[in-house]
C-alpha atoms as a PDB file:
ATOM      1  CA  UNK A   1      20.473  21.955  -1.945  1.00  0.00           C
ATOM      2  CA  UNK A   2      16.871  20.613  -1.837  1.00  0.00           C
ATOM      3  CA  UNK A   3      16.700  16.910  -2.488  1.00  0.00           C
ATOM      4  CA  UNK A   4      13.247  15.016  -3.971  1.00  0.00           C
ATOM      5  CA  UNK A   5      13.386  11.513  -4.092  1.00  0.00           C
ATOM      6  CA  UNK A   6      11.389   9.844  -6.943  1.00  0.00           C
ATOM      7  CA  UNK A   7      10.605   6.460  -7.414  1.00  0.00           C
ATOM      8  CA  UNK A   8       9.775   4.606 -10.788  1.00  0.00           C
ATOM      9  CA  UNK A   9       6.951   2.573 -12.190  1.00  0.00           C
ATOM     10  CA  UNK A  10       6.594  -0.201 -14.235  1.00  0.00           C
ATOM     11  CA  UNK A  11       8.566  -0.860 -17.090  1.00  0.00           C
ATOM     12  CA  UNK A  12      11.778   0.150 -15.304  1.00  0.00           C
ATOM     13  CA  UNK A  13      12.616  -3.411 -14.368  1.00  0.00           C
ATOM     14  CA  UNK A  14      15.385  -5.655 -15.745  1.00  0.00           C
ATOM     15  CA  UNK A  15      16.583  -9.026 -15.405  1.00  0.00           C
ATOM     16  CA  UNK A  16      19.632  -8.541 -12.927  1.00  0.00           C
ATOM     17  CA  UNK A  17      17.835  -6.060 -10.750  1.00  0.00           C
ATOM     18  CA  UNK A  18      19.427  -5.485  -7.132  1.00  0.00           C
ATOM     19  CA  UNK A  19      21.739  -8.575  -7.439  1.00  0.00           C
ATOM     20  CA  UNK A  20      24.663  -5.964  -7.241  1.00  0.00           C
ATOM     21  CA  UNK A  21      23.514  -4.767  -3.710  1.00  0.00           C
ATOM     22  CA  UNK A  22      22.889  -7.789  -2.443  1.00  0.00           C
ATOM     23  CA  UNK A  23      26.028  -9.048  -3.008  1.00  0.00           C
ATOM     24  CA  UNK A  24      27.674  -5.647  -1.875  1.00  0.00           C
ATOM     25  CA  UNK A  25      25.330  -5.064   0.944  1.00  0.00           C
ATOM     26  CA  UNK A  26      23.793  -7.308   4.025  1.00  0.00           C
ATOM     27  CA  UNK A  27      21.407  -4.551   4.572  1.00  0.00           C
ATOM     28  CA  UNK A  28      20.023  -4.599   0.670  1.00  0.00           C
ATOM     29  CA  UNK A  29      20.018  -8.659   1.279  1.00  0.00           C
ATOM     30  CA  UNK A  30      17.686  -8.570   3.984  1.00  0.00           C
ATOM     31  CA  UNK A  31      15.586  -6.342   2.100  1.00  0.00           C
ATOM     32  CA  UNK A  32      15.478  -9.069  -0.577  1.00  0.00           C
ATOM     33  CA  UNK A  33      14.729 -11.623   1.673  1.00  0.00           C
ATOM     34  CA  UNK A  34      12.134  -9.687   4.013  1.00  0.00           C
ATOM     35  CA  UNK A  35       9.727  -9.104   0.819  1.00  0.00           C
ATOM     36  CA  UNK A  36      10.173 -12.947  -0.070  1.00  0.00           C
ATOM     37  CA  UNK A  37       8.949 -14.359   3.250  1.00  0.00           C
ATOM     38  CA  UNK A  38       6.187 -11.241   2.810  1.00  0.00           C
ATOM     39  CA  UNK A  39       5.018 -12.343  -0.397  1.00  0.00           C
ATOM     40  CA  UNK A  40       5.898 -16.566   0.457  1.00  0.00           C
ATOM     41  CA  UNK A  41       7.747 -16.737  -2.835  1.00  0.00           C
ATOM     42  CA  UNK A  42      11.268 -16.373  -3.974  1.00  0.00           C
ATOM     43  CA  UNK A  43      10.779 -12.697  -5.841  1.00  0.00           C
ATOM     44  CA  UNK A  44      14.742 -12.041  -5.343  1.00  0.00           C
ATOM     45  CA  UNK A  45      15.465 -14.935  -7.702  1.00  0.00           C
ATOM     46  CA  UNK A  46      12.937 -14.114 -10.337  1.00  0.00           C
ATOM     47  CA  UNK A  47      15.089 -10.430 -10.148  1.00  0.00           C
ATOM     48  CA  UNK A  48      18.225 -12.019 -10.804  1.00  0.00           C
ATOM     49  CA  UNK A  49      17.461 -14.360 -12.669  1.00  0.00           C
ATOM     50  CA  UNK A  50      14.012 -14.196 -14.328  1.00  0.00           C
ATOM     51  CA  UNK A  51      12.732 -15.269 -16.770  1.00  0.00           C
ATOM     52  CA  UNK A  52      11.618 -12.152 -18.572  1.00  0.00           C
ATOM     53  CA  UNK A  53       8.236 -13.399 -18.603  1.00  0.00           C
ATOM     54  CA  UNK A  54       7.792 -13.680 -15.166  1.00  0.00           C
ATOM     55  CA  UNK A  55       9.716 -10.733 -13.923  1.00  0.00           C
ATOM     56  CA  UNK A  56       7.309  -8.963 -16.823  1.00  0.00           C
ATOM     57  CA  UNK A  57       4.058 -10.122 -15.273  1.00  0.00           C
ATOM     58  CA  UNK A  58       2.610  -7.367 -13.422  1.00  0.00           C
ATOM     59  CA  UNK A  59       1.878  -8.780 -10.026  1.00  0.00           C
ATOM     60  CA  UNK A  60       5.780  -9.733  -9.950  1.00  0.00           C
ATOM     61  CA  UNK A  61       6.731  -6.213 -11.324  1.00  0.00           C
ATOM     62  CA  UNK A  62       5.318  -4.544  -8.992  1.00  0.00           C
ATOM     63  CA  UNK A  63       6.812  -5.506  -5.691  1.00  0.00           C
ATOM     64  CA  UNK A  64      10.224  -6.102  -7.219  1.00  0.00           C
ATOM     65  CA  UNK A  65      10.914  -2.660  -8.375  1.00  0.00           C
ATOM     66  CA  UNK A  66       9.577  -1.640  -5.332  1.00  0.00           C
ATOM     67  CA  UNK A  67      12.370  -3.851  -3.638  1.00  0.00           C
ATOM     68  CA  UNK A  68      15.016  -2.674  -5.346  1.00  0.00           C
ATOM     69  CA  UNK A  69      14.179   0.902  -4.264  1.00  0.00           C
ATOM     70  CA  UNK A  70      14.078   0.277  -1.051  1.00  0.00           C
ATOM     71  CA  UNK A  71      16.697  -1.613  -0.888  1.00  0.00           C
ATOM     72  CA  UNK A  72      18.741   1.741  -1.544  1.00  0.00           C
ATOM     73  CA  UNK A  73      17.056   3.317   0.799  1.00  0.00           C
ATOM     74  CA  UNK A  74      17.652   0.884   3.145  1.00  0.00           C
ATOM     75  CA  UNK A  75      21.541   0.863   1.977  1.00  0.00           C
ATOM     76  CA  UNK A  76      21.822   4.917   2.322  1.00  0.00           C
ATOM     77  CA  UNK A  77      20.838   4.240   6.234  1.00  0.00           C
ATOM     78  CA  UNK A  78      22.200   1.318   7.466  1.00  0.00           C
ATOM     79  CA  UNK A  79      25.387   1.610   6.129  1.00  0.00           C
ATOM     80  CA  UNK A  80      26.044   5.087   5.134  1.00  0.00           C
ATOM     81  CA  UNK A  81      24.322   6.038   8.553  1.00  0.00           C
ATOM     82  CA  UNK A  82      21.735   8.638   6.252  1.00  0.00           C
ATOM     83  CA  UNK A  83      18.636   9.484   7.799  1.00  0.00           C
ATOM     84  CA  UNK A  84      16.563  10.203   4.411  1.00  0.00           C
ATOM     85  CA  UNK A  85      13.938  11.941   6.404  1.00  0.00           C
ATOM     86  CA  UNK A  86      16.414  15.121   7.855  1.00  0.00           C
ATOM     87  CA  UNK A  87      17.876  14.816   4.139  1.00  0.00           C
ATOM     88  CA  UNK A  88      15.201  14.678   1.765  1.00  0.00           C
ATOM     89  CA  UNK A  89      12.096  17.525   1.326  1.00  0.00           C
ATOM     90  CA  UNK A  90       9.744  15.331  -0.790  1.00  0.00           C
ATOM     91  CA  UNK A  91       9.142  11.699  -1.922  1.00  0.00           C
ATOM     92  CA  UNK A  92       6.742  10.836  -4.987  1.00  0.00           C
ATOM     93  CA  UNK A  93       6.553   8.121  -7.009  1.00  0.00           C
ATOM     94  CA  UNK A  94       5.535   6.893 -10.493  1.00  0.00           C
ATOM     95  CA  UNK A  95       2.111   4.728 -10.347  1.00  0.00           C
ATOM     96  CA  UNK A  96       3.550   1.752  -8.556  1.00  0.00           C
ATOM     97  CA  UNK A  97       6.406   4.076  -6.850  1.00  0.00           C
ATOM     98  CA  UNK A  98       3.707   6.407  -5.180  1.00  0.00           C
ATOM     99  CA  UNK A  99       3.898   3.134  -2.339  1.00  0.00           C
ATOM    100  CA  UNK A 100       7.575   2.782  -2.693  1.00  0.00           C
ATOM    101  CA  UNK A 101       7.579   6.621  -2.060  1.00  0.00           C
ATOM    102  CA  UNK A 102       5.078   5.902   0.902  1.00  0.00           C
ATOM    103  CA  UNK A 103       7.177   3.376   2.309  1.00  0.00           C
ATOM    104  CA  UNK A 104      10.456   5.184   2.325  1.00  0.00           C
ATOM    105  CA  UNK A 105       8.067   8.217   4.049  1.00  0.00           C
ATOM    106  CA  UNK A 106       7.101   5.335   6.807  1.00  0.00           C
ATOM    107  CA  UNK A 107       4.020   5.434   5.814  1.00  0.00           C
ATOM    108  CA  UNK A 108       3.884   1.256   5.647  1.00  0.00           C
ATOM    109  CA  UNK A 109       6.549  -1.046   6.423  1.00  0.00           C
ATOM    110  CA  UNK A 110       8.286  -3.300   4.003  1.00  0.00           C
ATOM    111  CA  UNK A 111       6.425  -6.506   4.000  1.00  0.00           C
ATOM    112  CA  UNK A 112       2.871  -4.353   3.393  1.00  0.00           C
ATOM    113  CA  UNK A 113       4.070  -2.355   0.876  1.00  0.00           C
ATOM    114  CA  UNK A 114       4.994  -6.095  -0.938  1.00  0.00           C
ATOM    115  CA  UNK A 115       1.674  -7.120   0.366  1.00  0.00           C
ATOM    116  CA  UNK A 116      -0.108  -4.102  -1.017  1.00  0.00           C
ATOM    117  CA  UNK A 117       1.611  -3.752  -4.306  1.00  0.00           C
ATOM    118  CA  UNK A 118       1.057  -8.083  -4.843  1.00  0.00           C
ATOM    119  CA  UNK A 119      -2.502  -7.337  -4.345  1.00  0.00           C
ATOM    120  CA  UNK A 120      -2.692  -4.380  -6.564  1.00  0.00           C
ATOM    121  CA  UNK A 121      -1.042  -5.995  -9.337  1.00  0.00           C
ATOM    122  CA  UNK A 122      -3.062  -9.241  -9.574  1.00  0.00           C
ATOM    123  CA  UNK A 123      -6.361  -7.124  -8.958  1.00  0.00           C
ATOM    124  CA  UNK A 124      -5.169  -4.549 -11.955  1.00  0.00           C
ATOM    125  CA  UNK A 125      -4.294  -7.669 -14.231  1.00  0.00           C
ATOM    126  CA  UNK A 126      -8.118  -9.079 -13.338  1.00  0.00           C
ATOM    127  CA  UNK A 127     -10.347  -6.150 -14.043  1.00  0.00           C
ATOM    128  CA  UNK A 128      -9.887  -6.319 -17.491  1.00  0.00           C
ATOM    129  CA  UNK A 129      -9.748  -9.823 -19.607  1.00  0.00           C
ATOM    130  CA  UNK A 130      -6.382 -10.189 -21.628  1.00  0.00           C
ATOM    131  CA  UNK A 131      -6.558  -8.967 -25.016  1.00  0.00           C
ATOM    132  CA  UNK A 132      -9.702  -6.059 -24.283  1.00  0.00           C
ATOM    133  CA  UNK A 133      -7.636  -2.845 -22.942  1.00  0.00           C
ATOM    134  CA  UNK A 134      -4.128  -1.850 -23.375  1.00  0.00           C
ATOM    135  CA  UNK A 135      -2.517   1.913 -23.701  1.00  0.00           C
ATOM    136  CA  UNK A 136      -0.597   3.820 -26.341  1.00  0.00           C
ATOM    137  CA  UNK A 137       2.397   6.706 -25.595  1.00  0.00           C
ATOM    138  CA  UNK A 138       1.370   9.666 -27.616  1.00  0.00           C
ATOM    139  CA  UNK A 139       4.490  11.686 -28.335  1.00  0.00           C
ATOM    140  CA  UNK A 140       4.061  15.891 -29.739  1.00  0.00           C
ATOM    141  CA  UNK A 141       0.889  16.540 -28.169  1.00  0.00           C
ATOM    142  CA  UNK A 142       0.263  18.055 -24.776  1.00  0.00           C
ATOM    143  CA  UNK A 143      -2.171  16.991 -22.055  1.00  0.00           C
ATOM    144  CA  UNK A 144      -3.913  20.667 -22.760  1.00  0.00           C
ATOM    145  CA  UNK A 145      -4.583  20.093 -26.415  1.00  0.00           C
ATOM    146  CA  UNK A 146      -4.858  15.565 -26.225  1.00  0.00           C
ATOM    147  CA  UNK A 147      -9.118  15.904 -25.693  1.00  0.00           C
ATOM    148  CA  UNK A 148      -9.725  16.214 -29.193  1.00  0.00           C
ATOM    149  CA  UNK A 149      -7.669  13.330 -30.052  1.00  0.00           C
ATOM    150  CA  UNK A 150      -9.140  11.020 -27.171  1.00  0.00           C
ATOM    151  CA  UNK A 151     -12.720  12.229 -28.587  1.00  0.00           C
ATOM    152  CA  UNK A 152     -12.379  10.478 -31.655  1.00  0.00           C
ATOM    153  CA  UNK A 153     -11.316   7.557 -30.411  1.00  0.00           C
ATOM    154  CA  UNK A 154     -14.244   6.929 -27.772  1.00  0.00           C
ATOM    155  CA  UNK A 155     -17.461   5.466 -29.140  1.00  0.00           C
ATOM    156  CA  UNK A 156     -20.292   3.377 -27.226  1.00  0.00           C
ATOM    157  CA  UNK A 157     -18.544   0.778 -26.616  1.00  0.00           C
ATOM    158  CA  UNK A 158     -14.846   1.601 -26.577  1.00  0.00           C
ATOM    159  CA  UNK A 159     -13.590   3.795 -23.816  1.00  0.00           C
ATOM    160  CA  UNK A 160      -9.847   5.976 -23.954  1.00  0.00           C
ATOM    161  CA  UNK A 161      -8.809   8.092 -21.801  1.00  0.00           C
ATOM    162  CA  UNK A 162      -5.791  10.123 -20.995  1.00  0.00           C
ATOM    163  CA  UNK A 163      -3.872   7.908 -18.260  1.00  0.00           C
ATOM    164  CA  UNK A 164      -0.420   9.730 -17.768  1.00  0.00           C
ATOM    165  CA  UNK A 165       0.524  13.258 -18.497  1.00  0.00           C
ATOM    166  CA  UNK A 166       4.320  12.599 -18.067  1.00  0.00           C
ATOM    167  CA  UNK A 167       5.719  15.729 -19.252  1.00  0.00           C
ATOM    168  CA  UNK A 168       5.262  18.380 -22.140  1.00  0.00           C
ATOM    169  CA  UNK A 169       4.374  16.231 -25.884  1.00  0.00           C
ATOM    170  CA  UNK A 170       4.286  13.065 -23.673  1.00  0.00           C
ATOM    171  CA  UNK A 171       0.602  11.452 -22.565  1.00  0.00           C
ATOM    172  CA  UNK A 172      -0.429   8.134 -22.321  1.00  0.00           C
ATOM    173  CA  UNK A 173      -3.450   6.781 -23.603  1.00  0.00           C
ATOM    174  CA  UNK A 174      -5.425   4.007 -22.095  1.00  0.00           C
ATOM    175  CA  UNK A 175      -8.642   2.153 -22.543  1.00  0.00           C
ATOM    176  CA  UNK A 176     -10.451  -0.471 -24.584  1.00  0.00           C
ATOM    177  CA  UNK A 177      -8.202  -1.841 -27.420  1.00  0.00           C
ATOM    178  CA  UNK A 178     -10.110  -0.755 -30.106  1.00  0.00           C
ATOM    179  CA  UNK A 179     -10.080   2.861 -28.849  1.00  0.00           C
ATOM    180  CA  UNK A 180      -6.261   2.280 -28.810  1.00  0.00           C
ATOM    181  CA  UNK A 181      -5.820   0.916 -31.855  1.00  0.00           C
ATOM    182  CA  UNK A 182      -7.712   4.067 -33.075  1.00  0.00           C
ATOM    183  CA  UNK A 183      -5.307   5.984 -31.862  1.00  0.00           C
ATOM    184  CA  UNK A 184      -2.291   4.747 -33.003  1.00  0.00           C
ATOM    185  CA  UNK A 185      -3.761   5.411 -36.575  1.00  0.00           C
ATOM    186  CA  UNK A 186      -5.332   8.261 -36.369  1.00  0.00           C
ATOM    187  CA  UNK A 187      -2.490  10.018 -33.805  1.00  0.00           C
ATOM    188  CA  UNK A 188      -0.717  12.216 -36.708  1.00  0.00           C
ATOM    189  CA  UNK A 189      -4.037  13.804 -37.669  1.00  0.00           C
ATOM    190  CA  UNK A 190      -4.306  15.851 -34.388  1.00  0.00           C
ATOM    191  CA  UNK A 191      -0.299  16.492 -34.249  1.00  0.00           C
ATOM    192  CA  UNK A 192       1.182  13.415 -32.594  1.00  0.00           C
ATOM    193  CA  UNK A 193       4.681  12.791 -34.548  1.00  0.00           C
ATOM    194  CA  UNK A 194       4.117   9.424 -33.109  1.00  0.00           C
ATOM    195  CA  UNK A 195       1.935   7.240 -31.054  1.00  0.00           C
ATOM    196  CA  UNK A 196       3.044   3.797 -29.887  1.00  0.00           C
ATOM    197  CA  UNK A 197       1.307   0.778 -28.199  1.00  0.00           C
ATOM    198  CA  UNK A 198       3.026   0.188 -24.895  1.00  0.00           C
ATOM    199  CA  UNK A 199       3.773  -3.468 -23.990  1.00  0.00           C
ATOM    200  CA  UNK A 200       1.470  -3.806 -21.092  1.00  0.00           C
ATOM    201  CA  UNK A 201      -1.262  -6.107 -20.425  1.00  0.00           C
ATOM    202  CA  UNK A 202      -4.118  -3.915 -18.937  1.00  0.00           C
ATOM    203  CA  UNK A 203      -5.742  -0.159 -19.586  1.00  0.00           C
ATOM    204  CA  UNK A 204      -4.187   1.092 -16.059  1.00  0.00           C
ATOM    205  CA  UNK A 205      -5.176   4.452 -14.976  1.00  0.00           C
ATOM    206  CA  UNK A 206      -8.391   4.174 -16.326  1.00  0.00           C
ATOM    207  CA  UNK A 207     -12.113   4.071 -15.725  1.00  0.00           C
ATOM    208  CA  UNK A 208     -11.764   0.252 -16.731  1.00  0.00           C
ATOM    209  CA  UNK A 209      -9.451  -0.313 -13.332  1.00  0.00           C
ATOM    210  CA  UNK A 210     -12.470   0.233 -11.029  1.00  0.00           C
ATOM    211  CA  UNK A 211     -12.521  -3.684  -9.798  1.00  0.00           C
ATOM    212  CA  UNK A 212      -9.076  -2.868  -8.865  1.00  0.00           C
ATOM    213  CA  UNK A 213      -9.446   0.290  -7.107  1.00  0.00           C
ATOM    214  CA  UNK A 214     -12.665  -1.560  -4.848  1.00  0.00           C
ATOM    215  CA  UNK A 215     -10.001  -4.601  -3.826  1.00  0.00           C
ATOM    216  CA  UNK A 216      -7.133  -1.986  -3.281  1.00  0.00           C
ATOM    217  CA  UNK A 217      -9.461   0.042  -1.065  1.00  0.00           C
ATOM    218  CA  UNK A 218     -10.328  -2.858   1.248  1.00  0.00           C
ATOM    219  CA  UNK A 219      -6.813  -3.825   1.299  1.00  0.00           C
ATOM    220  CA  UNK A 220      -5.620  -0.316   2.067  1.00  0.00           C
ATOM    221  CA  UNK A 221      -7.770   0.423   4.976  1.00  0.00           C
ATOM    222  CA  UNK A 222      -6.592  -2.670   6.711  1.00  0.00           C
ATOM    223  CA  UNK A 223      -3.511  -2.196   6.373  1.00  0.00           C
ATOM    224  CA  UNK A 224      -1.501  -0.355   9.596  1.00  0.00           C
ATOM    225  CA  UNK A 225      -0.277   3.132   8.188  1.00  0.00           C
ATOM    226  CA  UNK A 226       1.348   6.221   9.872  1.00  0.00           C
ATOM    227  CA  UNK A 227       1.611   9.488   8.562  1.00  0.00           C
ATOM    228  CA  UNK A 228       4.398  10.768   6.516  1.00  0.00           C
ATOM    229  CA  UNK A 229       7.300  11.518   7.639  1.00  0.00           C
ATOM    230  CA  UNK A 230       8.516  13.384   4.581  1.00  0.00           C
ATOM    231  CA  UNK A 231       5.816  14.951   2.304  1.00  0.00           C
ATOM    232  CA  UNK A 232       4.718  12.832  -0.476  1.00  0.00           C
ATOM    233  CA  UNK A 233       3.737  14.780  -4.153  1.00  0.00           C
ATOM    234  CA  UNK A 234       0.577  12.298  -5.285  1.00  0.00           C
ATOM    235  CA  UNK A 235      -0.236  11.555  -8.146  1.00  0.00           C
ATOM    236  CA  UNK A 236      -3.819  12.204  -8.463  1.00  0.00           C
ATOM    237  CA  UNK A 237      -3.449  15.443  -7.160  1.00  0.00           C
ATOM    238  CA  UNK A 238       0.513  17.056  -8.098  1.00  0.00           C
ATOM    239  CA  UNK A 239       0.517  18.266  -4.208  1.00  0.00           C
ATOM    240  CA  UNK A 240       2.173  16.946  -1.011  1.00  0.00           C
ATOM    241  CA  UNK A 241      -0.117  14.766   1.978  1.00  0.00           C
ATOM    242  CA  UNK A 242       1.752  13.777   5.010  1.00  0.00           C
ATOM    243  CA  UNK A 243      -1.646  12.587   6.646  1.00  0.00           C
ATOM    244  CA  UNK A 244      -2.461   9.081   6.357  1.00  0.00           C
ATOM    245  CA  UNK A 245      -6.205   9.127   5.638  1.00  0.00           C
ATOM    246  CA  UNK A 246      -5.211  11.349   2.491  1.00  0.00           C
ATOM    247  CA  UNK A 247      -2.432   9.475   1.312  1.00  0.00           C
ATOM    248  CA  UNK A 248      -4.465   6.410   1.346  1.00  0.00           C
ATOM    249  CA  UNK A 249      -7.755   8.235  -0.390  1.00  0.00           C
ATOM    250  CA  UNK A 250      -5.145   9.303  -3.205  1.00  0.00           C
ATOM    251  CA  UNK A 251      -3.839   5.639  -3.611  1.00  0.00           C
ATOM    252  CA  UNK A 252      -7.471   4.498  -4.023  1.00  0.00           C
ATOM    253  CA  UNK A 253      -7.986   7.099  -6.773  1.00  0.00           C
ATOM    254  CA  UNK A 254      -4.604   6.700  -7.984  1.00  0.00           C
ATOM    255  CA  UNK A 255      -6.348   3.129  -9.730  1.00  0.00           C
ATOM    256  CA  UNK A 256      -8.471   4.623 -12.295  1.00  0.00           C
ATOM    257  CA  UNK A 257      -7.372   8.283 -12.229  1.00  0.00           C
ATOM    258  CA  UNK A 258      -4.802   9.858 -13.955  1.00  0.00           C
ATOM    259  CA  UNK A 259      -0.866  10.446 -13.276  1.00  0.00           C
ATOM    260  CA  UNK A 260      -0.043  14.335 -12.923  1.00  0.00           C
ATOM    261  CA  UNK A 261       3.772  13.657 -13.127  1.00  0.00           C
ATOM    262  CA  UNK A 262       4.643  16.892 -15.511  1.00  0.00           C
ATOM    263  CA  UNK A 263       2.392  19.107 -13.087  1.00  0.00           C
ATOM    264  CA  UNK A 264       4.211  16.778  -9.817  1.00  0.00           C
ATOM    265  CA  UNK A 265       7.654  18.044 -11.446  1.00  0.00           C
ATOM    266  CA  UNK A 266       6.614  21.505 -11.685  1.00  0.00           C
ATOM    267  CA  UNK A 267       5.391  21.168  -7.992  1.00  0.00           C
ATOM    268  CA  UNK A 268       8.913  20.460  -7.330  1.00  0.00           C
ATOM    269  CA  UNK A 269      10.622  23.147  -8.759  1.00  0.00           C
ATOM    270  CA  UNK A 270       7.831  25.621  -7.534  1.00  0.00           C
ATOM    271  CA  UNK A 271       8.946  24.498  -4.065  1.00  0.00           C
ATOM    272  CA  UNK A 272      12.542  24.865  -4.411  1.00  0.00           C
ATOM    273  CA  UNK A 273      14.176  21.829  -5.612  1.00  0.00           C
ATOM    274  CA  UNK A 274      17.221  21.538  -6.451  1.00  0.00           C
ATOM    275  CA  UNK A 275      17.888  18.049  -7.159  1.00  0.00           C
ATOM    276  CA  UNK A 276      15.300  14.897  -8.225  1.00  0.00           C
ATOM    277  CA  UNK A 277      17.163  11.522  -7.560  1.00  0.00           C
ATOM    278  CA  UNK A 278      15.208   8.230  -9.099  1.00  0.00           C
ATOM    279  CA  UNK A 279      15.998   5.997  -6.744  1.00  0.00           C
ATOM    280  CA  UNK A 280      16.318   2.042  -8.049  1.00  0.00           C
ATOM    281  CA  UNK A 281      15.711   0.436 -11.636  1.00  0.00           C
ATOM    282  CA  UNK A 282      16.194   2.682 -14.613  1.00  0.00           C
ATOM    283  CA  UNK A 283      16.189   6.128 -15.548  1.00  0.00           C
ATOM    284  CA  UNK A 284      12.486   7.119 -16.905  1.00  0.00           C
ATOM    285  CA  UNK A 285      11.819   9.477 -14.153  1.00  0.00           C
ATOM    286  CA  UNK A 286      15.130  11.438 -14.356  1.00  0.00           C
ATOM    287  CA  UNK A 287      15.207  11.793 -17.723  1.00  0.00           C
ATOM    288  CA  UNK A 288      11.610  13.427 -17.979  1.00  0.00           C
ATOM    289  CA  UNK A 289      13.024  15.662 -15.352  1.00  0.00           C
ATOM    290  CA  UNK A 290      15.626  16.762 -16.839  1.00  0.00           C
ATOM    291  CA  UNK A 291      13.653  17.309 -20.198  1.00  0.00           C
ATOM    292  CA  UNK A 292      10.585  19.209 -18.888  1.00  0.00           C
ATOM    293  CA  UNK A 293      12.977  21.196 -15.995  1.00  0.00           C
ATOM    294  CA  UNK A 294      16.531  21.534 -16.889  1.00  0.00           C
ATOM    295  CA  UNK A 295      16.861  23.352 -14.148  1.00  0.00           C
ATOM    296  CA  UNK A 296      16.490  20.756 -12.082  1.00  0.00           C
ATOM    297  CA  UNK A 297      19.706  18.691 -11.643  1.00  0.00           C
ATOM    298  CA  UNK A 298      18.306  14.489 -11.968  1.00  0.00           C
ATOM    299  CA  UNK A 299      20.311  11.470 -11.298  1.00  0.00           C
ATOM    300  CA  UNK A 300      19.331   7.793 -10.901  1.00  0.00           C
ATOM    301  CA  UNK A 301      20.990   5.687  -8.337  1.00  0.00           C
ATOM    302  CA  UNK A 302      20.393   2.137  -8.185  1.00  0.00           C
ATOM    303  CA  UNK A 303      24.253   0.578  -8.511  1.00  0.00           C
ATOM    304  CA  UNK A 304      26.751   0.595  -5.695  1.00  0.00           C
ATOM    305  CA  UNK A 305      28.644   3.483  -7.022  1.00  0.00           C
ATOM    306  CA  UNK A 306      25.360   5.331  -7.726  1.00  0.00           C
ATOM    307  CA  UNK A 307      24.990   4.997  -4.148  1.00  0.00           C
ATOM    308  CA  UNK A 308      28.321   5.659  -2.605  1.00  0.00           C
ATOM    309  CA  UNK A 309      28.266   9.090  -5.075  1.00  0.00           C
ATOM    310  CA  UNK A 310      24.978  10.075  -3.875  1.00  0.00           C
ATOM    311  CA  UNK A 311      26.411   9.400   0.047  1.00  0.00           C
ATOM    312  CA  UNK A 312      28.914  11.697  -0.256  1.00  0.00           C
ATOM    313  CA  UNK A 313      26.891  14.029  -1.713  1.00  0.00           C
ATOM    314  CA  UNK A 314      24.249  13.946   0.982  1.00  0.00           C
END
């Protein structure tokens, strides 16, 4: 068998998140409490406890389903005695979970990858005023054929672009809210069978995220990295990078450009894999996967017996 490990973005997180290990787990506790005394704030308990709205707000979001992912990893190691990087032929990662997947590659350590993903999501929430941009899932219509649709949406002042092409008949949309708005009512005109405002707070992935990408390039070149130590699909390009500089470049452009997760998925299977496990929160990766390639056996592990299944099976 030839294992991927994929690791999910935002919107995957839940009020209860990672209490389970903790409480199962020393090793997933000290996870926990490592990114706390990273980030000089009591994340865990927001996890566990919330509330919604501040669990929900990005900068929070961010690093915490980041923790919770590495906290498996972290489990799968210390106390199954699994060395992920013998076992596992890729990593990738979702937006946010490109840097959980470059953490569990060793490409940064724990408390920078918090660090990192704190600073990214307060610079993403700042580049664009509350209320201007926001994004829209577009559901029947395929990245190849969405241009037309994006098109007449744009105008002088209202920018849309296409932000994620998650799998076959599912892109997202994002740009200025009027552009959005557009779209949701004009969607069914070019095909869509539906198109839906998503409940975020900023136009990520776009052209509009270029404050963010300048911050998260200073932050990312001081940061102390290593290369790979498993190969990491990005997102901005759907192929693997193992050397630092590159990894880091992609991040940068990761900000504003758009995430080639149905092309990353057919990467995979290209290359022989067998099995895609989302590892932490929720299970929006593996069931795109096993949507757009059946033939590609996906699980999500982020519970103890989640874990203890995928042990054995490793």
């Amino acid at each position: 068998m030839k294992y991927a490990f994929v690791f999910p973005g935002q919107g995957s997180q839940f009020i209860g998140m990672g209490k389970e290990l903790a409480e199962n787990f020393k090793s997933a506790k000290e996870v926990f409490q490592e990114i706390n005394e990273a980030l000089s704030q009591d994340l865990f308990k927001i996890m566990i406890e919330g509330p919604e709205s501040e669990l929900t707000l990005t900068a929070n979001t961010q690093p915490a389903l980041m923790a919770h992912s590495m906290a498996v990893i972290r489990v799968l190691e210390k106390e199954f005695g699994i060395n992920i990087k013998d076992k596992i032929s890729f990593v990738a990662g979702h937006s946010l979970g490109e840097y959980s997947a470059a953490c569990a590659a060793g490409v940064f350590s724990l408390a920078d990858t918090a660090k990192l993903l704190r600073i990214r999501g307060d610079a993403m929430q700042k580049a664009v005023p509350a209320g201007v941009g926001g994004m829209a899932a577009v559901l029947g219509v395929s990245f190849k054929d969405i241009d037309a649709l994006v098109e007449a949406c744009c105008s002088e002042n209202a920018l849309c672009v296409a932000a994620n092409d998650n799998s076959d008949g599912q892109v997202v949309l994002s740009g200025h809210m009027a552009a959005i708005n557009k779209a949701v009512e004009i969607a069914s005109e070019f095909g869509a069978k539906r198109c839906i405002k998503l409940p975020v707070s900023a136009p990520f992935h776009s052209p509009l995220m270029q404050p963010a990408a300048e911050t998260m390039a200073r932050a990312l070149m001081n940061v102390d990295s290593h290369d790979a130590e498993i190969p990491l699909i990005a997102n901005v390009t759907a192929s693997t990078e193992t050397n630092k500089k590159d990894i880091i470049k992609n991040l940068i452009a990761q900000v504003t450009g758009t995430v080639r997760w149905r092309e990353s998925v057919i990467f995979m299977k290209d290359e022989g894999v067998t099995d895609a496990v989302e590892i932490g929160a929720g299970k929006v990766l593996s069931n795109i996967i096993k949507r757009s390639q059946p033939d590609i056996h996906a699980s999500s592990v982020g519970s103890v017996s989640e874990i203890e299944e995928l042990a054995k099976n490793l």
